[in-house]
Protein backbone atom coordinates (compact mmCIF):
# COMPACT_ATOMS: atom_id res chain seq x y z
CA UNK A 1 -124.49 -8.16 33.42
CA UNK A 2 -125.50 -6.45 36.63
CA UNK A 3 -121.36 -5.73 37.67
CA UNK A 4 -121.09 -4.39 33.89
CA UNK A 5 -123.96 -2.05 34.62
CA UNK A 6 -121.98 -1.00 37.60
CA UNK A 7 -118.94 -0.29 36.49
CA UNK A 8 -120.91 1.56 33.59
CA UNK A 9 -122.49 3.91 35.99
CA UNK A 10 -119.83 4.53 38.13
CA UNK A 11 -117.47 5.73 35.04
CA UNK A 12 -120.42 7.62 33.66
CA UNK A 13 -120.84 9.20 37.51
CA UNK A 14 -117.48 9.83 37.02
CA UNK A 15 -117.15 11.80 34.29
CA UNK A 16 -119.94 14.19 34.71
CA UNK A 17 -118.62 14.86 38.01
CA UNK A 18 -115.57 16.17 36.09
CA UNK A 19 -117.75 18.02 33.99
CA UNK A 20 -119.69 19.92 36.69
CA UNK A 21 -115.71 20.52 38.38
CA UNK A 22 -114.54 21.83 35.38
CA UNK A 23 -118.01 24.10 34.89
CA UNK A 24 -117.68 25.55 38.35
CA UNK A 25 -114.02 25.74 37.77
CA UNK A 26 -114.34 28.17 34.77
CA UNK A 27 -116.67 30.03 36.16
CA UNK A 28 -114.94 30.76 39.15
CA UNK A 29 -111.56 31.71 36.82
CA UNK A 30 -113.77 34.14 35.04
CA UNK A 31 -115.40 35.90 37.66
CA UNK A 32 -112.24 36.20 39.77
CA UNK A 33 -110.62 38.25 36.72
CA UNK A 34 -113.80 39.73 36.73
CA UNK A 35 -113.16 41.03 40.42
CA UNK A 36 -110.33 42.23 39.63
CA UNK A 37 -111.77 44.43 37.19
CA UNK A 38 -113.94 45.67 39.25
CA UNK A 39 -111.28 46.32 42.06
CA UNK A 40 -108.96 48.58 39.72
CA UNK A 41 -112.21 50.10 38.63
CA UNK A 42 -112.52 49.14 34.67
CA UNK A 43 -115.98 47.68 35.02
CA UNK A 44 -118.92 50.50 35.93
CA UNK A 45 -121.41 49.59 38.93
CA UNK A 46 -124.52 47.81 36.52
CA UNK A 47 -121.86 45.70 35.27
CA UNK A 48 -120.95 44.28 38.99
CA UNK A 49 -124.84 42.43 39.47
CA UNK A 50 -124.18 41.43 35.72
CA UNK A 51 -120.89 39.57 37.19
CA UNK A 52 -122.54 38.06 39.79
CA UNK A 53 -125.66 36.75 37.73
CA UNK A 54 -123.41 35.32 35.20
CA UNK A 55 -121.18 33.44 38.12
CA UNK A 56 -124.55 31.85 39.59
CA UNK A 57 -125.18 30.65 35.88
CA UNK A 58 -122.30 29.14 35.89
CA UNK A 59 -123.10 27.39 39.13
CA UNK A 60 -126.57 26.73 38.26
CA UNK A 61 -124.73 25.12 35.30
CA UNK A 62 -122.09 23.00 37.21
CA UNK A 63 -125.10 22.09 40.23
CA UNK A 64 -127.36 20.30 36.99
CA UNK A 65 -124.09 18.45 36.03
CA UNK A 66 -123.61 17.13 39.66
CA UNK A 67 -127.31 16.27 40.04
CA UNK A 68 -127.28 13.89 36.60
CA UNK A 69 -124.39 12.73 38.05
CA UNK A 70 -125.94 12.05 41.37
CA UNK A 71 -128.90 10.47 39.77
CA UNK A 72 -127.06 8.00 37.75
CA UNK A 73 -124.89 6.68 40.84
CA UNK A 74 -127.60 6.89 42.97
CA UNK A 75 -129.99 4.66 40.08
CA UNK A 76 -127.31 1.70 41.09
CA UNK A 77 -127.88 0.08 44.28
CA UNK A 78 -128.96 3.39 46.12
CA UNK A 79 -128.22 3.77 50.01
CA UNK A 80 -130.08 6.54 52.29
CA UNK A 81 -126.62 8.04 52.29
CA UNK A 82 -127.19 8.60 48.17
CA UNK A 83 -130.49 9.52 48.36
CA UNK A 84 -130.22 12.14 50.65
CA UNK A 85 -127.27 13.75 48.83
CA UNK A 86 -129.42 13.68 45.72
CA UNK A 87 -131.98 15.30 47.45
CA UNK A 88 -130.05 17.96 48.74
CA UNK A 89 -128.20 18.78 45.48
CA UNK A 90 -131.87 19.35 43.75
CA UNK A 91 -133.29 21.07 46.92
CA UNK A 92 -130.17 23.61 46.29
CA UNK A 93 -129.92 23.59 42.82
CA UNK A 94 -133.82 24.44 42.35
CA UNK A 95 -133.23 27.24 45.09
CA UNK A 96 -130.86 28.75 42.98
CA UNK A 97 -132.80 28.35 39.35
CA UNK A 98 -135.44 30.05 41.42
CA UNK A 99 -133.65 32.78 42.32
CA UNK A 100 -131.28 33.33 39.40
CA UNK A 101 -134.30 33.39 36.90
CA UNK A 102 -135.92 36.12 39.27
CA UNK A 103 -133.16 38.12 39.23
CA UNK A 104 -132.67 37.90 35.63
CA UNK A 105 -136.20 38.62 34.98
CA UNK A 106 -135.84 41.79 37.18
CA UNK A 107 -132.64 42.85 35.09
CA UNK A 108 -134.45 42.29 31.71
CA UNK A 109 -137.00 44.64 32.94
CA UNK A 110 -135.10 47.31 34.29
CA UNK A 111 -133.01 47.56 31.03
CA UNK A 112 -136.65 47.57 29.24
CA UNK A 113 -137.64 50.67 30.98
């Protein structure tokens, strides 16, 4: 039952790492055409921190994904090696949350005034 419960987590592990991958993947397509806008000059200068808000959402996004994943390989026999990479990905991904809902608190009210 125990080696079942392995294999369980690992595949589960497994697939939400894909899932964060893909999430940061996207995001990283979609700003870079984003870029490009800017480069050629199509997007106006508000709409550059709007870019760049929206890519840390994205990572934000993709960082949750690797923490559940973290935390369900890490529930299975954890080593200090595990646990301090679990750590670390919620240290960062609470340092950006943080910052990303500051900054989109201080967009929401500049665009109020």
């Amino acid at each position: 039952m125990e080696q079942v419960l392995e294999v369980l987590a690992h595949y589960t592990s497994l697939a939400i790492d894909v899932i964060a991958v893909v999430i940061v993947a996207v995001g990283t397509i979609e700003t870079t055409f984003a870029v490009f806008r800017v480069v050629v000059g199509a997007m106006p200068d508000p709409g550059r921190r709007a870019l760049w808000l929206r890519y840390a959402r994205w990572l934000s996004a993709g960082l949750t994904f690797q923490l559940a994943a973290d935390i369900v390989h890490t529930s299975i026999r954890p080593s200090w090696d595990e646990v301090g990479r679990l750590a670390a990905t919620a240290a960062i991904r609470t340092f950006l949350t943080v910052f990303l809902d500051r900054d989109i608190e201080a967009r929401r009210q500049r665009e109020a005034q």
